[in-house]
N, C-alpha and C. Protein backbone atom coordinates (compact mmCIF):
# COMPACT_ATOMS: atom_id res chain seq x y z
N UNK A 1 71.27 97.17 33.02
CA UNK A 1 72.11 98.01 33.85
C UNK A 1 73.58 97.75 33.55
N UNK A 2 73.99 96.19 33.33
CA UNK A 2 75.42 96.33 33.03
C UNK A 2 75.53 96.81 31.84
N UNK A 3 74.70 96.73 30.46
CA UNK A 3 75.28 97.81 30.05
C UNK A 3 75.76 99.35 29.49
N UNK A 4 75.07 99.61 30.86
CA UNK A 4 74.81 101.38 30.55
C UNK A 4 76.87 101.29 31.67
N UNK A 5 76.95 100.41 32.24
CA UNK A 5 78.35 100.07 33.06
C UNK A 5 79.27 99.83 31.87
N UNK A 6 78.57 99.33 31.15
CA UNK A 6 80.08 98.77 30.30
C UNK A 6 80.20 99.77 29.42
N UNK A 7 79.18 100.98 29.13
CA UNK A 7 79.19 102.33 28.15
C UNK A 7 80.04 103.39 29.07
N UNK A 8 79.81 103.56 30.14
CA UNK A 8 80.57 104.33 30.99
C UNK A 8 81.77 103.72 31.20
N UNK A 9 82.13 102.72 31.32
CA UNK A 9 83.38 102.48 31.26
C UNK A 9 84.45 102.34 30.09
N UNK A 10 83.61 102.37 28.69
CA UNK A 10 83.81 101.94 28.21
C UNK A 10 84.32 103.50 27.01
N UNK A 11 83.54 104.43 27.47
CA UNK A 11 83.19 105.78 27.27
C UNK A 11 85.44 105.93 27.49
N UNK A 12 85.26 105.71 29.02
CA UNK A 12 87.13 106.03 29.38
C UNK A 12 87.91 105.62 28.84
N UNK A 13 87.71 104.25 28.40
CA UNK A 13 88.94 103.64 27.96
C UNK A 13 89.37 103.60 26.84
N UNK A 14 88.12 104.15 25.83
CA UNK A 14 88.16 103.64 24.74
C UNK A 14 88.42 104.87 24.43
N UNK A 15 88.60 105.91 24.66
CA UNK A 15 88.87 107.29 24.23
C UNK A 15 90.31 107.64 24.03
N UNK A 16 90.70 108.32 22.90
CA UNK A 16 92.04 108.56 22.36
C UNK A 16 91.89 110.32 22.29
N UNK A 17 92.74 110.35 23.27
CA UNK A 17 93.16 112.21 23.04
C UNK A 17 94.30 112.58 21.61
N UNK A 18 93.40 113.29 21.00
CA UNK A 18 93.99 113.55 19.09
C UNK A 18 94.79 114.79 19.03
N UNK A 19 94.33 116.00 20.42
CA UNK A 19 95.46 117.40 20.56
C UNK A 19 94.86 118.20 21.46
N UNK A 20 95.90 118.83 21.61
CA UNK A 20 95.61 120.04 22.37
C UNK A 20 95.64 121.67 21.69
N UNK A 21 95.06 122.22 22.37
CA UNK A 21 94.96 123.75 22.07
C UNK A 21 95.63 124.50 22.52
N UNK A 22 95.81 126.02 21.97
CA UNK A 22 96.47 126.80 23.23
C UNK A 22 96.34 126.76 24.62
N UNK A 23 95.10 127.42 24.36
CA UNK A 23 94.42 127.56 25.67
C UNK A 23 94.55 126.11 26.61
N UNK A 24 94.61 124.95 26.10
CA UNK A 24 94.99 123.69 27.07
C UNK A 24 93.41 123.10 27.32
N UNK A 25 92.59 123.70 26.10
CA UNK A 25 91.79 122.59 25.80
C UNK A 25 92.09 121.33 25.42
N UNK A 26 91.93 120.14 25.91
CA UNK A 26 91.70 118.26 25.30
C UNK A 26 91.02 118.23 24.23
N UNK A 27 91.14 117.48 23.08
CA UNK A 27 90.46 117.05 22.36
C UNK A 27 90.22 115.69 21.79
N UNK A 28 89.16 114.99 21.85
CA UNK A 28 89.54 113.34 21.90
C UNK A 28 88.22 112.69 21.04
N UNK A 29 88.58 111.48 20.67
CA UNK A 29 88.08 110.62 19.74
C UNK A 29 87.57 109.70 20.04
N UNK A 30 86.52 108.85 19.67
CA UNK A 30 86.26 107.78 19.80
C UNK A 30 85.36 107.18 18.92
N UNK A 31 85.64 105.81 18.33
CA UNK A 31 85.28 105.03 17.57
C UNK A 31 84.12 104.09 18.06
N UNK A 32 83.04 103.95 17.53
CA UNK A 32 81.77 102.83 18.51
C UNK A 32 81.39 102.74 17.35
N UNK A 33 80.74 101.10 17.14
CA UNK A 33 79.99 100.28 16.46
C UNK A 33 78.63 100.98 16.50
N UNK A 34 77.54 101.62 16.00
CA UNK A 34 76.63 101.86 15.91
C UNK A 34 75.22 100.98 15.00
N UNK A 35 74.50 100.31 14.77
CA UNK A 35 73.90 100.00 13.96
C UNK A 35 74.68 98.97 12.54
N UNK A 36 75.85 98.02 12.97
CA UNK A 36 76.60 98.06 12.43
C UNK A 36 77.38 98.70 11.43
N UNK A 37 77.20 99.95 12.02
CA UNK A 37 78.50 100.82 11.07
C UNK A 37 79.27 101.71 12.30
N UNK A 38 80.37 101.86 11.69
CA UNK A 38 81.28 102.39 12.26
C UNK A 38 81.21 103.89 12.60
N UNK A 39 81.32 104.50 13.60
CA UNK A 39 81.53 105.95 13.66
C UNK A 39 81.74 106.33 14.89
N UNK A 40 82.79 107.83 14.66
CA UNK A 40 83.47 108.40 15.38
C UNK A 40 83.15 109.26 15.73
N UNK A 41 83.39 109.36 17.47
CA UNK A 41 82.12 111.12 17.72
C UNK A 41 83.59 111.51 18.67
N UNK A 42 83.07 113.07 18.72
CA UNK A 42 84.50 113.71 18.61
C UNK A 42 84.03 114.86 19.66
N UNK A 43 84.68 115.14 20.79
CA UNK A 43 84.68 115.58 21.50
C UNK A 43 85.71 116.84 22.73
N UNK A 44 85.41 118.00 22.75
CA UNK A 44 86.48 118.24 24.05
C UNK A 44 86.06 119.12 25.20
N UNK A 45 87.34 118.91 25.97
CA UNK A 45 87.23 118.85 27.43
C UNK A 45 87.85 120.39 28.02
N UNK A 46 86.91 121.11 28.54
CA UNK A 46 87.96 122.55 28.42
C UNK A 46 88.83 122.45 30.09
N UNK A 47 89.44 123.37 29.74
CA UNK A 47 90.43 123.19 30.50
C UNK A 47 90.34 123.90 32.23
N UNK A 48 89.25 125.03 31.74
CA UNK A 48 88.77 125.98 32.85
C UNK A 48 87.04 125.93 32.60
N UNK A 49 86.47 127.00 32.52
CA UNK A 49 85.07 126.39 32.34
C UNK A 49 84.76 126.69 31.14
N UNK A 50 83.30 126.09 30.98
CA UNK A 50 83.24 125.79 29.16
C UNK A 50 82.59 126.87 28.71
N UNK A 51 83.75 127.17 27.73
CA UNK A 51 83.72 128.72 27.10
C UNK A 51 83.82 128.29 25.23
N UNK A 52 83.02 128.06 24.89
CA UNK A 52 82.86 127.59 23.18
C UNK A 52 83.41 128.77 22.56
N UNK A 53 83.48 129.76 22.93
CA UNK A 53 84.31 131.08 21.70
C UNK A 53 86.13 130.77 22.13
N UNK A 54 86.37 129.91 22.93
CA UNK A 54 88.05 130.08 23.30
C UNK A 54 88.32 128.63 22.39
N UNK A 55 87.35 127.88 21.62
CA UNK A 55 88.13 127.17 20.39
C UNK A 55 88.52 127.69 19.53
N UNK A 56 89.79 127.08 19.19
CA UNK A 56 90.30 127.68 17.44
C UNK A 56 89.05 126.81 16.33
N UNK A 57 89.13 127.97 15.33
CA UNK A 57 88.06 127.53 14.19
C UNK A 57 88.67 126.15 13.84
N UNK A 58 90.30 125.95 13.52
CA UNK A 58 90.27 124.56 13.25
C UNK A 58 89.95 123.58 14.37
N UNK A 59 89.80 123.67 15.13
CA UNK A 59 89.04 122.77 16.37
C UNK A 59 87.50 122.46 15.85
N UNK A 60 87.13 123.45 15.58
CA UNK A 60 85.88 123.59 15.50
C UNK A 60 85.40 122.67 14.34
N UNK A 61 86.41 122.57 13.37
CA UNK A 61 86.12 122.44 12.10
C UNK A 61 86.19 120.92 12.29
N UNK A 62 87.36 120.37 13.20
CA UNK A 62 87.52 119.23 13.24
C UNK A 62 86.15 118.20 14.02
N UNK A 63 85.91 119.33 15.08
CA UNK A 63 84.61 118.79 15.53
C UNK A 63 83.54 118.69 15.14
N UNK A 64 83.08 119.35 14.38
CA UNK A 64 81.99 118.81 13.34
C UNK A 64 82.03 118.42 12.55
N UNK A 65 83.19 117.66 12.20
CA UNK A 65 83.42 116.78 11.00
C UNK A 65 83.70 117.55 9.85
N UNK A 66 84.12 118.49 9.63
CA UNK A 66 84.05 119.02 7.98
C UNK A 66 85.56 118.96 7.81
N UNK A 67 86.29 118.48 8.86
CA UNK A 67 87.83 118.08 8.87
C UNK A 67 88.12 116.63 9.09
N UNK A 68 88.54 115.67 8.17
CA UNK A 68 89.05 114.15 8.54
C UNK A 68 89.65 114.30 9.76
N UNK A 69 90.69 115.28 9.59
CA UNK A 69 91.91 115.01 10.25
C UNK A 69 92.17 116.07 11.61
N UNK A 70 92.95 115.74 12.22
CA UNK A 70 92.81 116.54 13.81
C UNK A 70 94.23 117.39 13.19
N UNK A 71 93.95 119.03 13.31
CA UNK A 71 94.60 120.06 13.04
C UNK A 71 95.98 119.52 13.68
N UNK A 72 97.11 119.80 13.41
CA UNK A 72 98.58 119.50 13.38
C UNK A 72 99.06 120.24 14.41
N UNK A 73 100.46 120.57 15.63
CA UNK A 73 100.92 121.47 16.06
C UNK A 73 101.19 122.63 14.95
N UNK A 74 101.99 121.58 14.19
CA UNK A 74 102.80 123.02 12.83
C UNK A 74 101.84 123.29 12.30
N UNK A 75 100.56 123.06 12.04
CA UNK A 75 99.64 123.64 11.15
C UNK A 75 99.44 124.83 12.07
N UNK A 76 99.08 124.90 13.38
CA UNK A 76 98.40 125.74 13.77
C UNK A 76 99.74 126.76 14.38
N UNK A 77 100.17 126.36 14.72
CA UNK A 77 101.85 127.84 15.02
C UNK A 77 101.84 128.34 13.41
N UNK A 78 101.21 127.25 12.17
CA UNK A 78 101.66 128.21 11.04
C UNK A 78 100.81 129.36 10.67
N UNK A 79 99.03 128.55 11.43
CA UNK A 79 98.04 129.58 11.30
C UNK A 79 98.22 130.75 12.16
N UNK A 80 98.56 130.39 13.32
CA UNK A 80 99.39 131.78 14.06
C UNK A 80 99.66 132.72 13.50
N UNK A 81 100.91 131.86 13.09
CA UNK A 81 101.97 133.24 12.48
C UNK A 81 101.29 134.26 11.24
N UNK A 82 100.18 133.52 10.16
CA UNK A 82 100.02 133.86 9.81
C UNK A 82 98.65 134.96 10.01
N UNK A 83 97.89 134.60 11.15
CA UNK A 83 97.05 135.35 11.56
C UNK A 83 97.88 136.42 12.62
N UNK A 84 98.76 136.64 12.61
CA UNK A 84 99.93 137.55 13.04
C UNK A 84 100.38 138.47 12.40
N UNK A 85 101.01 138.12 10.98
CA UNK A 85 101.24 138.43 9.56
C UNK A 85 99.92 140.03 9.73
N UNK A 86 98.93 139.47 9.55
CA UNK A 86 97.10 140.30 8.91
C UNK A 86 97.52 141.44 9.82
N UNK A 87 98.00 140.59 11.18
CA UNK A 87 96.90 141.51 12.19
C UNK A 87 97.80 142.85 12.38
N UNK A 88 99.47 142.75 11.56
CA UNK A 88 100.51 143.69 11.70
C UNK A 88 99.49 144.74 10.19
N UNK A 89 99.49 143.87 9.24
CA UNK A 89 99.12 144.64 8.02
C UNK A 89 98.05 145.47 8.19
N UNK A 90 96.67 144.67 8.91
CA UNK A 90 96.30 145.91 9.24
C UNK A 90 96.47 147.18 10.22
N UNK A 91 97.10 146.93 10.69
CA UNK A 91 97.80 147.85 12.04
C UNK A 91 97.93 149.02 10.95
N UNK A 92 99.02 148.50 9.93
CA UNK A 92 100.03 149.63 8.94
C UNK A 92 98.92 150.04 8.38
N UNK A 93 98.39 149.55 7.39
CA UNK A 93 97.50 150.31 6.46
C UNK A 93 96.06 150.84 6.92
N UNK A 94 95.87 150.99 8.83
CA UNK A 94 95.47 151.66 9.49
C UNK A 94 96.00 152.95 9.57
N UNK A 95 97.75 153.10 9.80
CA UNK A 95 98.33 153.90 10.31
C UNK A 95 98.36 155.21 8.88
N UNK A 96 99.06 154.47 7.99
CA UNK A 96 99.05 154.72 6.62
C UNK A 96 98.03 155.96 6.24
N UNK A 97 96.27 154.86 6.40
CA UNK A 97 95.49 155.81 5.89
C UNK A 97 95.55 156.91 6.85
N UNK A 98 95.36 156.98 8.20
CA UNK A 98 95.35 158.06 8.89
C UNK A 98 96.37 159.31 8.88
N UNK A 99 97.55 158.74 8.20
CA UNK A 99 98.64 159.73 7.78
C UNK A 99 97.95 160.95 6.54
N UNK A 100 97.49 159.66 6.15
CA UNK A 100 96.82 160.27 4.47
C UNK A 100 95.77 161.29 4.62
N UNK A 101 94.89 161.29 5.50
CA UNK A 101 94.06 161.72 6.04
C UNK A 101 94.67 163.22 6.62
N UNK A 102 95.44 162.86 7.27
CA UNK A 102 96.07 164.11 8.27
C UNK A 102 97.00 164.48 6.82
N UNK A 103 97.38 164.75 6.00
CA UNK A 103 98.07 165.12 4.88
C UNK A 103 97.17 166.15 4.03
N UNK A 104 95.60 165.50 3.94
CA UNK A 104 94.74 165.68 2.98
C UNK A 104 93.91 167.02 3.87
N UNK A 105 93.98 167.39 4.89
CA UNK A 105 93.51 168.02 6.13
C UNK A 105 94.15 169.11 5.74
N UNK A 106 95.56 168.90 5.99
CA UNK A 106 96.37 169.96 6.59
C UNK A 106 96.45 171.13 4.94
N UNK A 107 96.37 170.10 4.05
CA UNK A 107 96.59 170.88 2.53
C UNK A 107 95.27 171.62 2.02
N UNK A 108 94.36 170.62 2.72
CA UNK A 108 92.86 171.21 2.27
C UNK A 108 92.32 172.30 3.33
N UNK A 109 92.48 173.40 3.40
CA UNK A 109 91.82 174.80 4.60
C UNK A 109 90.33 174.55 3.79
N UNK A 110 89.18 174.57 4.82
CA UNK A 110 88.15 174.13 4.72
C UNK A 110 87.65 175.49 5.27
N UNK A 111 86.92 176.43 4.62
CA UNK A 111 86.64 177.68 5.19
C UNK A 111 84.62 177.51 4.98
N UNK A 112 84.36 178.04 6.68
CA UNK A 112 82.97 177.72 7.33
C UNK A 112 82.96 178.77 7.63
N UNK A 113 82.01 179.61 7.03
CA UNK A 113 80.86 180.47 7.41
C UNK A 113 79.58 180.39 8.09
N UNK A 114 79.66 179.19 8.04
CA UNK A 114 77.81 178.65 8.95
C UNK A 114 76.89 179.29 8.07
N UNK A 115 77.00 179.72 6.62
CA UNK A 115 75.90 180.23 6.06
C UNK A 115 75.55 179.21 5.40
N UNK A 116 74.19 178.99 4.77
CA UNK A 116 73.64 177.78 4.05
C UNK A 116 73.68 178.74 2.21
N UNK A 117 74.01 177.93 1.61
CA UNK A 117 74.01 178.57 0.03
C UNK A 117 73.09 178.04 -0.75
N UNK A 118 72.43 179.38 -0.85
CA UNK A 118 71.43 179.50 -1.70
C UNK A 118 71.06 179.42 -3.56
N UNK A 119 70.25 179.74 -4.33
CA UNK A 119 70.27 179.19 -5.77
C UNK A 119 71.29 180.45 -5.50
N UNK A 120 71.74 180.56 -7.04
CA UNK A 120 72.72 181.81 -8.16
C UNK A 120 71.27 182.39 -8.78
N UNK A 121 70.95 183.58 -7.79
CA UNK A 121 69.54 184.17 -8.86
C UNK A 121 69.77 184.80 -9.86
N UNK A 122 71.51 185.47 -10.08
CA UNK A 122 71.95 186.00 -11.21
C UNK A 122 71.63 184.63 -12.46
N UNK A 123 72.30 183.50 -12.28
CA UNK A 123 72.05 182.61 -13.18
C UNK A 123 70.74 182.11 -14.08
N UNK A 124 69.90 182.30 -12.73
CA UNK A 124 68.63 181.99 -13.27
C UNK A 124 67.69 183.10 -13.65
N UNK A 125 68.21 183.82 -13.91
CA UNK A 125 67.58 185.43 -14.62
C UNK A 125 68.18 185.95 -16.12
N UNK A 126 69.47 185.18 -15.87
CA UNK A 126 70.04 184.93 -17.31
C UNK A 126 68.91 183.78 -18.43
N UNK A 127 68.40 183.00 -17.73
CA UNK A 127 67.53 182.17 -18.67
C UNK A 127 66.90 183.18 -19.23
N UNK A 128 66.17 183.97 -19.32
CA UNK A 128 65.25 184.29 -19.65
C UNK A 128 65.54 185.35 -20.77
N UNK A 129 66.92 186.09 -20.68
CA UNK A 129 67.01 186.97 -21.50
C UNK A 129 66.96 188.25 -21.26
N UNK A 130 67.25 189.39 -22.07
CA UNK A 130 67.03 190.50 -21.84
C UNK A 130 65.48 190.77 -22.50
N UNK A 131 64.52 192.16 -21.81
CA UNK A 131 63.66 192.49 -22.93
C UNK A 131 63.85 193.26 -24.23
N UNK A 132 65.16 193.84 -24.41
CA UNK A 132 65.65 194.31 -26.06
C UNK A 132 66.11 193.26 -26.41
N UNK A 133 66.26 192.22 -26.54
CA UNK A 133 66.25 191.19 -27.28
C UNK A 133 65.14 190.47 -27.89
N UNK A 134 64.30 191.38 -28.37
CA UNK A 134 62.96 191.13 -28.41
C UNK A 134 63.04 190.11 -29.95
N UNK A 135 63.66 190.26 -31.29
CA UNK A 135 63.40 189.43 -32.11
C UNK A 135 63.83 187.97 -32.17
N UNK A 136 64.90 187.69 -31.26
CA UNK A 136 64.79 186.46 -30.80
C UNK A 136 63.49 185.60 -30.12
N UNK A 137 63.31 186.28 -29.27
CA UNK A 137 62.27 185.63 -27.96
C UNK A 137 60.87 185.59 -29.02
N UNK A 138 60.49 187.01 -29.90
CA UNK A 138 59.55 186.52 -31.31
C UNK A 138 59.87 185.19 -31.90
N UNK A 139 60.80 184.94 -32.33
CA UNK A 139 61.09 184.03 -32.94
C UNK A 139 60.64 182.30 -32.38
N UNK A 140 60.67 182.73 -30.76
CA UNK A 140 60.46 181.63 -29.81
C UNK A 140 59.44 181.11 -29.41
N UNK A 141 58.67 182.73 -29.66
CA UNK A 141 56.91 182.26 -29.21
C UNK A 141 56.13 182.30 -30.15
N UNK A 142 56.35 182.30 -31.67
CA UNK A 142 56.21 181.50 -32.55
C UNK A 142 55.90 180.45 -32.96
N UNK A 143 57.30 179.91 -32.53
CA UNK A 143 57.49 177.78 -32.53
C UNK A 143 56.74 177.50 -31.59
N UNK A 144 56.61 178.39 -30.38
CA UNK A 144 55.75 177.83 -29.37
C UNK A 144 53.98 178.14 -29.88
N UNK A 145 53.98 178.59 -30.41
CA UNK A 145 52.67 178.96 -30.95
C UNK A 145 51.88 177.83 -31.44
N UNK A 146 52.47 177.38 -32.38
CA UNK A 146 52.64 176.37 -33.38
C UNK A 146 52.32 175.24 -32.68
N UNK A 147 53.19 175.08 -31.67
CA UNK A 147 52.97 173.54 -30.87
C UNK A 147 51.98 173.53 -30.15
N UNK A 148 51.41 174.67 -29.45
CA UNK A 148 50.31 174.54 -28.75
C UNK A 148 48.86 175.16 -29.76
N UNK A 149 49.13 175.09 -30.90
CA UNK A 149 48.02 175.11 -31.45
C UNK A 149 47.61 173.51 -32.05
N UNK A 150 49.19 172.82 -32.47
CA UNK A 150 48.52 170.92 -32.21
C UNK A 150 48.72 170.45 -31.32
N UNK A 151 48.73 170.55 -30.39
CA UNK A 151 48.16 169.84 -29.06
C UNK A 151 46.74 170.53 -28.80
N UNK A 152 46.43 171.91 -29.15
CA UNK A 152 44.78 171.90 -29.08
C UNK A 152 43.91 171.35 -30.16
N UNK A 153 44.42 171.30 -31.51
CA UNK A 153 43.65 170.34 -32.46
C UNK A 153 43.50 168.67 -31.83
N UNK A 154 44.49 168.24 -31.20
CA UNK A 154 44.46 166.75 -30.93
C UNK A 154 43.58 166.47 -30.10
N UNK A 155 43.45 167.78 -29.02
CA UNK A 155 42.80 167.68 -27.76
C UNK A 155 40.97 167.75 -28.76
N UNK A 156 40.64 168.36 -29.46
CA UNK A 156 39.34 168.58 -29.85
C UNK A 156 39.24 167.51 -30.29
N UNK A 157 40.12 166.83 -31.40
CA UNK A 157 39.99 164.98 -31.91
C UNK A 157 39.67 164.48 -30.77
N UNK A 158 40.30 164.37 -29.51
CA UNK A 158 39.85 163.55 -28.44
C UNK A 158 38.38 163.76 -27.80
N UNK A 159 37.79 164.77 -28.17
CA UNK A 159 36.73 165.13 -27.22
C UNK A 159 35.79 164.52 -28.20
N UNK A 160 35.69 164.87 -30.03
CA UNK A 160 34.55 164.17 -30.60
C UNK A 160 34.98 163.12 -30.68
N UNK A 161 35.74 161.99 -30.79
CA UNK A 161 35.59 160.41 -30.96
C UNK A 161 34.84 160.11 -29.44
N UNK A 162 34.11 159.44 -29.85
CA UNK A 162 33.32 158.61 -28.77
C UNK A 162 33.93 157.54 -27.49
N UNK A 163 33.77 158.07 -26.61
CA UNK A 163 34.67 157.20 -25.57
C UNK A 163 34.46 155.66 -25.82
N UNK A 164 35.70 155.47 -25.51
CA UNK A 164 34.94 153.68 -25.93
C UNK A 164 35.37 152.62 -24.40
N UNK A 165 34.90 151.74 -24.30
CA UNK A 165 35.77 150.81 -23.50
C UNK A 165 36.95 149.96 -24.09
N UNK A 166 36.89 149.81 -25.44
CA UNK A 166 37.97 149.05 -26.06
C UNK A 166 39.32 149.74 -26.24
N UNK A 167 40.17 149.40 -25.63
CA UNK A 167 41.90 149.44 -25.52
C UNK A 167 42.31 150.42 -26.75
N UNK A 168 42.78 151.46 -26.29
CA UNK A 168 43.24 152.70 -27.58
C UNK A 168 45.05 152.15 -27.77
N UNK A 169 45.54 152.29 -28.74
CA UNK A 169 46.97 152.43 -28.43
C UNK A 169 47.52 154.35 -29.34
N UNK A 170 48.49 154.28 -29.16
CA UNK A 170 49.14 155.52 -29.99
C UNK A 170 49.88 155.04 -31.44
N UNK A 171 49.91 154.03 -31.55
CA UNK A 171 50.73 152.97 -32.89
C UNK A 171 49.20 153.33 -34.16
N UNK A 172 50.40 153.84 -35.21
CA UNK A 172 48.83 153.85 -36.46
C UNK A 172 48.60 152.43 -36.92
N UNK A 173 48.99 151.28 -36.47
CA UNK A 173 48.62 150.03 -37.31
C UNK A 173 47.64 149.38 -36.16
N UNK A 174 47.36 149.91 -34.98
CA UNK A 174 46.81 149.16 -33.72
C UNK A 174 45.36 149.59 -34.39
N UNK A 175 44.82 148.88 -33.95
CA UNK A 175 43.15 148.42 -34.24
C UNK A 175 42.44 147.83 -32.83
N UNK A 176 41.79 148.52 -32.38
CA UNK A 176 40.93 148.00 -31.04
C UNK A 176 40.22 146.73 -31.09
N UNK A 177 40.49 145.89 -30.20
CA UNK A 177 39.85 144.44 -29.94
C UNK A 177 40.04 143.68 -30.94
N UNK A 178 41.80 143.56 -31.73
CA UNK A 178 41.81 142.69 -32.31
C UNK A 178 43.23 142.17 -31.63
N UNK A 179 43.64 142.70 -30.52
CA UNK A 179 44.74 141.57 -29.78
C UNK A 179 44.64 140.93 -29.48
N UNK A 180 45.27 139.90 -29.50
CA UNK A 180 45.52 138.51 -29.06
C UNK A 180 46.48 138.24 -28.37
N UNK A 181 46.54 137.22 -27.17
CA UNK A 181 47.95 137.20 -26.78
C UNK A 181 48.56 136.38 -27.00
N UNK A 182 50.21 136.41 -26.84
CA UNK A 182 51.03 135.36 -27.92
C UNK A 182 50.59 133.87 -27.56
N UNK A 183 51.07 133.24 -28.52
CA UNK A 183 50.93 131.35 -28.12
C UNK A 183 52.10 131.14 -28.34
């Protein structure tokens, strides 16, 4: 029992306040022998009730250790100012774009019919040609002739070779069931 007394008392005295916050959060230190090693647990005290989003990140940073050192007055009036600095810039290049915007509006007349637009059927009637243009379009179903007379020779090759289960490729040097796979 005395010494859970001498931890509580020991808790007060031994504690060093390292800064304060805006807001008039405490922030304080303390050093204890643990397992014989040394370490410092780091702690604060809010000022109204405990509200964890009203720390500054360097508070934060300091309190979980990823900071040696307890954030500075001038460090933090400098982070101020400079999170002051942003918060004007973006204000402007808020204002800015919306100028740009209202510029790009006023020059651009945007004319609405509420009709939905449909294909160009003139366009796509042009594919095809006129019918007195007849020795061209001969000329066309011709070549097309041609191609669909080998694709029906290939198709009859396919019907007499014998179905097989062994792996076909389209390569003339491939040979069925002699792949191997790499080593």
């Amino acid at each position: 029992m005395s010494k859970f007394f001498q931890r509580v008392a020991g808790f007060f005295t031994n504690r060093t306040m390292v800064g304060m916050d805006k807001a008039g959060n405490r922030y304080f230190a303390k050093k204890d022998e643990v397992d014989g090693i040394m370490k410092e647990k780091r702690w604060v005290v809010f000022k109204r009730e405990e509200d964890p989003t009203s720390i500054p990140v360097e508070w934060i940073c300091w309190l979980n250790g990823q900071r040696k050192r307890a954030p500075t007055p001038e460090e933090l009036m400098d982070l101020e100012a400079r999170r002051e600095r942003v918060r004007q810039n973006v204000a402007l290049l808020k204002k800015e774009e919306e100028e740009r915007k209202a510029r790009e509006g006023s020059a651009r007349k945007v004319i609405n019919t509420d009709k939905v637009g449909g294909p160009d059927l003139k366009s796509f009637i042009r594919q095809f040609g006129d019918p007195s243009e007849g020795d061209e379009n001969q000329e066309e179903s011709v070549s097309m002739e041609g191609v669909r007379n080998s694709k029906e020779k290939e198709a009859k090759k396919a019907k007499q070779d014998p179905e097989s289960t062994e792996p076909t490729g389209s390569g003339q040097t491939f040979r069925p069931g002699t792949w191997q796979p790499p080593t």
